[in-house]
Protein backbone atom coordinates (compact mmCIF):
# COMPACT_ATOMS: atom_id res chain seq x y z
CA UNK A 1 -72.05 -80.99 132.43
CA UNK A 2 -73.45 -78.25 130.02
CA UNK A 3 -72.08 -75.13 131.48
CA UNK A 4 -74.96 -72.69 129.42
CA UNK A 5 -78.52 -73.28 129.53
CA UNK A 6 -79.60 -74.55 126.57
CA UNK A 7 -82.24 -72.90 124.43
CA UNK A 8 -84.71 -74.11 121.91
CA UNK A 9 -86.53 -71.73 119.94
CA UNK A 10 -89.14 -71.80 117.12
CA UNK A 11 -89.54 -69.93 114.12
CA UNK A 12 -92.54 -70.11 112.69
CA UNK A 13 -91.86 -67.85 110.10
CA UNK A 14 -94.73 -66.60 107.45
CA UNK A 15 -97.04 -70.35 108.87
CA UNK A 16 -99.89 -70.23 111.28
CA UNK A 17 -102.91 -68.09 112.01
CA UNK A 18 -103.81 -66.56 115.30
CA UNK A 19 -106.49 -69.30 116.40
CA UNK A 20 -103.84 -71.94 114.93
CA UNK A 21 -100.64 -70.00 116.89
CA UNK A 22 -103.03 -69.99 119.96
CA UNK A 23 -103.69 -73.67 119.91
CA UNK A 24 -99.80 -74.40 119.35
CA UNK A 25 -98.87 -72.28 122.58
CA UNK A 26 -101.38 -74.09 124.68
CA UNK A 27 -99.48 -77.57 123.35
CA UNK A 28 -96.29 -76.08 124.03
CA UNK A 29 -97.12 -74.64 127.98
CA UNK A 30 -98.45 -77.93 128.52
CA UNK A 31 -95.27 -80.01 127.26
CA UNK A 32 -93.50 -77.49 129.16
CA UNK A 33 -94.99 -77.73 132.54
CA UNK A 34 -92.06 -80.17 134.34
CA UNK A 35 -89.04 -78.63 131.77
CA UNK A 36 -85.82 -78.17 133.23
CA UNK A 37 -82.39 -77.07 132.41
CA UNK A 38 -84.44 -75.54 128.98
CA UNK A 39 -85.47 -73.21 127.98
CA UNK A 40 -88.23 -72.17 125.36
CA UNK A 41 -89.31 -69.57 123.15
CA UNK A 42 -91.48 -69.15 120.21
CA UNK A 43 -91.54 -66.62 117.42
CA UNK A 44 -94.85 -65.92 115.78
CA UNK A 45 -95.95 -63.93 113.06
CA UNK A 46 -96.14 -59.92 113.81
CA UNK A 47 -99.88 -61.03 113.81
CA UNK A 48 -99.98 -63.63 116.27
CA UNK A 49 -97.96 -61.68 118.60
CA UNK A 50 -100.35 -60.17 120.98
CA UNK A 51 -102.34 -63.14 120.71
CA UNK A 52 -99.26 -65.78 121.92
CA UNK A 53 -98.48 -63.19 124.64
CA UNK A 54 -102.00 -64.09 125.88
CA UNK A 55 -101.38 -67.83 125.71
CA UNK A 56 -98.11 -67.69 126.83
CA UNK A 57 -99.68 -66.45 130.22
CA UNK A 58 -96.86 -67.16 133.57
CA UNK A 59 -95.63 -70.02 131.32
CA UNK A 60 -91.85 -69.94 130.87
CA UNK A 61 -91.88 -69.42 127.16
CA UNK A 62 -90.35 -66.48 125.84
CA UNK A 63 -91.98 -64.43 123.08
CA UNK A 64 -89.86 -63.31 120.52
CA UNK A 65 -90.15 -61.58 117.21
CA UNK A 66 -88.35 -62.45 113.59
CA UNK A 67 -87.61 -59.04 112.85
CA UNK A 68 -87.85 -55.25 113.59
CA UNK A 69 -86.36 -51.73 112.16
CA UNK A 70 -83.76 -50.04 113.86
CA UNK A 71 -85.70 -46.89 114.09
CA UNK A 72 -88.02 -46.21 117.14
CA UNK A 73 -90.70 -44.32 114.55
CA UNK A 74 -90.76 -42.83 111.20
CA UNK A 75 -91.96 -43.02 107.36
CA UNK A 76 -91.10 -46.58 107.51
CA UNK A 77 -94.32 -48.20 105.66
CA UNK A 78 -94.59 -51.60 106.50
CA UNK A 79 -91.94 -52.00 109.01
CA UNK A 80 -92.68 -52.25 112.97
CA UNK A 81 -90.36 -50.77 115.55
CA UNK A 82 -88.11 -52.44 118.54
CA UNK A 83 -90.93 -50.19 120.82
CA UNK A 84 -93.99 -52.14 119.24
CA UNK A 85 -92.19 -55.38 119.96
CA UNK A 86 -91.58 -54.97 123.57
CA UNK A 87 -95.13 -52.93 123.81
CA UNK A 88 -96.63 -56.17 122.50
CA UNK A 89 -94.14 -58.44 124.84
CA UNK A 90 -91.30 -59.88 122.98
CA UNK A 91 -88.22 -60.48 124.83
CA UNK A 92 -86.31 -61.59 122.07
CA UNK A 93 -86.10 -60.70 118.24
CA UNK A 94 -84.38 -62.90 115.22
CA UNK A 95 -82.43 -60.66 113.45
CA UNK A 96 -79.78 -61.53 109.98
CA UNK A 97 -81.87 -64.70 109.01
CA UNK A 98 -80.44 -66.08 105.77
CA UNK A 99 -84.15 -65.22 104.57
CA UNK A 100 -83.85 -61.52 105.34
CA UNK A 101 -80.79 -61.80 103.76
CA UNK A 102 -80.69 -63.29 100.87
CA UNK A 103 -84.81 -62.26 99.77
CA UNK A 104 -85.21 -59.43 101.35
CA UNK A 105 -80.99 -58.17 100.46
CA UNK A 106 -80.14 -57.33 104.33
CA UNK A 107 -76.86 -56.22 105.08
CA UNK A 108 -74.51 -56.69 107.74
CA UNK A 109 -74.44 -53.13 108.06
CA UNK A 110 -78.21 -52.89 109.12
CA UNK A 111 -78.44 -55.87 110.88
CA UNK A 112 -75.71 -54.18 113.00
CA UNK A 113 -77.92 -51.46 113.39
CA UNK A 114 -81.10 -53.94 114.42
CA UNK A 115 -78.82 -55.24 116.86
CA UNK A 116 -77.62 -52.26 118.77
CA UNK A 117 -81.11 -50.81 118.86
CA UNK A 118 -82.88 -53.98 120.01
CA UNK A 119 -79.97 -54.28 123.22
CA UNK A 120 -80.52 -50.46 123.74
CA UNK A 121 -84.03 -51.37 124.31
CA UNK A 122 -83.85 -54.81 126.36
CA UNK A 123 -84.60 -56.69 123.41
CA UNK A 124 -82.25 -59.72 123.06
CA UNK A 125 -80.92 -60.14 120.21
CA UNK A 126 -80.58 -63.78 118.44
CA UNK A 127 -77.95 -62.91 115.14
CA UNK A 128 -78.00 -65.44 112.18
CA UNK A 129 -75.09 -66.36 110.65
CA UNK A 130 -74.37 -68.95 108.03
CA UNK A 131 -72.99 -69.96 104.36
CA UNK A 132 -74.51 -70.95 101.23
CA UNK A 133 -73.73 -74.55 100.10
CA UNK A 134 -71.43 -72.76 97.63
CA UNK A 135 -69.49 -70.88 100.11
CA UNK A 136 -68.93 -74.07 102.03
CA UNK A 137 -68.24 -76.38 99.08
CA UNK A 138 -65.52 -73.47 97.78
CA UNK A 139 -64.00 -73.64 101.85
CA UNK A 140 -65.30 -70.05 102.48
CA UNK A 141 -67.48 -70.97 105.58
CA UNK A 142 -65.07 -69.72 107.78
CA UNK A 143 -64.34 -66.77 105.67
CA UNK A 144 -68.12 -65.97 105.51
CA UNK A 145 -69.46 -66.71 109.12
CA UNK A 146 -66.46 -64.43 110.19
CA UNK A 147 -67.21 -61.52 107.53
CA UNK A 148 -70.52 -61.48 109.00
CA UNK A 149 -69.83 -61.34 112.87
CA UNK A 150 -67.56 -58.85 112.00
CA UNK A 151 -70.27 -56.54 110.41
CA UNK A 152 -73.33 -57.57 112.14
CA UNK A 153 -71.62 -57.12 115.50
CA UNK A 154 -69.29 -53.83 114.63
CA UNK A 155 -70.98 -51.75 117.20
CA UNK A 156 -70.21 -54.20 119.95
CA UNK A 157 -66.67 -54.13 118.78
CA UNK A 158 -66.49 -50.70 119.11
CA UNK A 159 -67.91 -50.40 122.13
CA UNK A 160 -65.39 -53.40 123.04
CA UNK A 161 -68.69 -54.81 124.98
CA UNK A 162 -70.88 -57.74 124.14
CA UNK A 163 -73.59 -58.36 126.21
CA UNK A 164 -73.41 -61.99 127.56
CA UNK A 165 -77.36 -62.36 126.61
CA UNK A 166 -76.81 -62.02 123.13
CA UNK A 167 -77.66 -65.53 121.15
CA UNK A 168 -75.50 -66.34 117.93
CA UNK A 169 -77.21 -69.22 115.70
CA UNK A 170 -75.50 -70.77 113.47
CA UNK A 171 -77.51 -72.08 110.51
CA UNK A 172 -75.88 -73.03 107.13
CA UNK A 173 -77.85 -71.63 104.77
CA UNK A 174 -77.73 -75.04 102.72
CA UNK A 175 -79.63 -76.88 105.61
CA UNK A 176 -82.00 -74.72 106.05
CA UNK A 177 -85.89 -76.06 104.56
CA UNK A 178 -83.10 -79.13 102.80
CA UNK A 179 -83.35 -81.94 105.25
CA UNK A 180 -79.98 -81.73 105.08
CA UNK A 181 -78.27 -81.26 108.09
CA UNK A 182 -74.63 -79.94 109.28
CA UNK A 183 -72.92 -83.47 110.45
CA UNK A 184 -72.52 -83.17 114.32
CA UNK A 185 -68.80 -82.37 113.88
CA UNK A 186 -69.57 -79.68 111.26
CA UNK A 187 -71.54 -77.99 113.44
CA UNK A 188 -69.30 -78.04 116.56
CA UNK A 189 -66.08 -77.02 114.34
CA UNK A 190 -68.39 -73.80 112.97
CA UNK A 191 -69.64 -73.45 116.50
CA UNK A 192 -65.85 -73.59 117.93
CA UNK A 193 -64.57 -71.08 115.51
CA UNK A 194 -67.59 -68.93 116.93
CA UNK A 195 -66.78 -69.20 120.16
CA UNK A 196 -63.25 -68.17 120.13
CA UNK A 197 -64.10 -65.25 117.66
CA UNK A 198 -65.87 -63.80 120.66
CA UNK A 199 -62.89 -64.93 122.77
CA UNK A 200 -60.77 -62.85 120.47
CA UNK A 201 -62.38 -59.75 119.70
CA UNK A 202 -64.15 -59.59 123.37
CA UNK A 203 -63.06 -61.37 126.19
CA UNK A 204 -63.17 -65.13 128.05
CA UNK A 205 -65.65 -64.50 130.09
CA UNK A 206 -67.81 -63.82 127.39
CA UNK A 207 -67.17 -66.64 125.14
CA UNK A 208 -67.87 -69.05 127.81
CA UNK A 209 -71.35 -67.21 128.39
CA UNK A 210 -72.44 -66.38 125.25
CA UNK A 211 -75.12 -68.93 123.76
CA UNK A 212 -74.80 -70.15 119.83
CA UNK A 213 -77.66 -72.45 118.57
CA UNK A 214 -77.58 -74.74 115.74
CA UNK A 215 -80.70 -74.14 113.38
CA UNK A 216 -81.14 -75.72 109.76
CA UNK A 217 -82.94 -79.21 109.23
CA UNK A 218 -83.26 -79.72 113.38
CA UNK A 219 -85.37 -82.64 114.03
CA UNK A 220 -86.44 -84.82 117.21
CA UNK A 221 -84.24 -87.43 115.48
CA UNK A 222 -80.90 -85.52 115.30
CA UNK A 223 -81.57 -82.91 118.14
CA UNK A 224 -79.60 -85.21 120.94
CA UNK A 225 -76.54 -86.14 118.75
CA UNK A 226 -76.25 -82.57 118.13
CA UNK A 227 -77.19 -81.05 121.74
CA UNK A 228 -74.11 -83.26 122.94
CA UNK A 229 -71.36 -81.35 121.02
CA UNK A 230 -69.81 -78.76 123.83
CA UNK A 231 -69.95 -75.55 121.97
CA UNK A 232 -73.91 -76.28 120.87
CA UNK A 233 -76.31 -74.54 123.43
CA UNK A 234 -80.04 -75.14 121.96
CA UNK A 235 -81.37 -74.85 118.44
CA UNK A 236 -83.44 -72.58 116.52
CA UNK A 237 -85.77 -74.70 115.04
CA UNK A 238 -88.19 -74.15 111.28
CA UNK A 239 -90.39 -76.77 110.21
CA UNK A 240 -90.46 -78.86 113.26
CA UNK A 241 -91.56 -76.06 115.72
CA UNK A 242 -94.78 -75.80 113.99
CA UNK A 243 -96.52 -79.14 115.23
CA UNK A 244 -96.72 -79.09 119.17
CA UNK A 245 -95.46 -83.30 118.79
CA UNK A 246 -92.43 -82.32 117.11
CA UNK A 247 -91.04 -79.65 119.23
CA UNK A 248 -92.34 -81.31 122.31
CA UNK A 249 -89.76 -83.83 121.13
CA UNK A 250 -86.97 -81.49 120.51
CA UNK A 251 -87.40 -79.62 123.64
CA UNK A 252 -87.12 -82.70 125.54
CA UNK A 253 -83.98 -84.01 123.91
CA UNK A 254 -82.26 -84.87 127.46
């Protein structure tokens, strides 16, 4: 049996309006009603937000955010704090998505930051990680995915603590938008290698606690296959979170 709980989240990235995000939460609380062993959450536009919070109601989806700043306040134009998000109701925030990465040119060094300041403030933290399809054509996924936990996570290294909420997803960067997807075995060996870098720099306890999701190309039709690989605890899901059919599908994989 599973030992975590798996998670499936949504990302609905820069898609959806707030009557159309409205309408997609009702869907989901209603697929939702009889879910077990699963759990859900949904990440909106910063427009949406207060809106899904609304929706979301005493449903057991959790609201999260796809990014924030790592200062509470400030001359920050355009940017919205970790104190908005929670203000607003977010449990969660994406943070290191390939797409703030590689469009928007964010570091590992303030992703780090986003990270510490969103567990200072109860905000849990879901870290991206991944490689390009060159990286992983040239062998450097392992090389990569390990350059970036090291960074991204270098304040919980120095603190020697990681907090066994934290979510890792793993999403090669070449899957993501593609329909191309990881092979199940890809993904578990990535996954693995995950897992016992936490074993490694932290401790066992928190390797065997410590949730990493799968996200790039997930789909109702490969979400099982992949869901069954040990070291796989839930997805983080694109394209097919934005039709209330599709993730109904995905959430139910079991």
């Amino acid at each position: 049996m599973h030992k975590r709980k798996y998670l499936i989240a949504g990302n609905w990235k820069m898609n959806l309006d707030i009557d159309e995000s409205v309408k997609l939460i009702n869907a989901i609380v209603a697929i939702i009603s009889d879910l077990e062993g699963v759990e859900v959450m949904v990440a909106p536009p910063f427009t949406s937000l207060a809106a899904a919070k609304q929706a979301i109601g005493d449903s057991k989806i959790f609201l999260g955010a796809q990014n924030m700043h790592w200062e509470m306040s400030g001359a920050y134009t355009g940017e919205i704090s970790c104190r908005m998000l929670k203000e607003v109701g977010c449990t969660h925030v994406i943070l290191g998505h390939s797409e703030r990465r590689n469009i928007f040119k964010e570091t590992n060094e303030t992703i780090d930051l986003k990270v510490k300041t969103a567990v200072h403030m109860d905000l849990i933290p879901v870290l991206c990680i991944g490689e390009t399809l060159e990286e992983r054509e040239t062998g450097m996924t392992f090389e990569v995915v390990k350059t970036q936990l090291d960074a991204s996570l270098k304040n919980f290294m120095v603190d020697q603590n990681m907090p066994h909420s934290t979510i890792l997803a793993y999403e090669p960067v070449w899957a993501i938008g593609t329909g191309k997807t990881a092979t199940t075995e890809q993904a578990q060996e990535v996954h693995y290698f995950i897992r016992e870098w936490i074993k490694k720099n932290f401790n066992t306890d928190a390797a065997n606690h410590i949730r990493i999701l799968y996200g790039g190309s997930v789909k109702p039709d490969n979400v099982s296959e992949l869901m069954s690989e040990p070291d796989i605890d839930g997805a983080l899901v694109g394209g097919a979170s934005l039709k209330a059919d599709s993730f109904g599908k995905i959430i139910h994989f079991t």
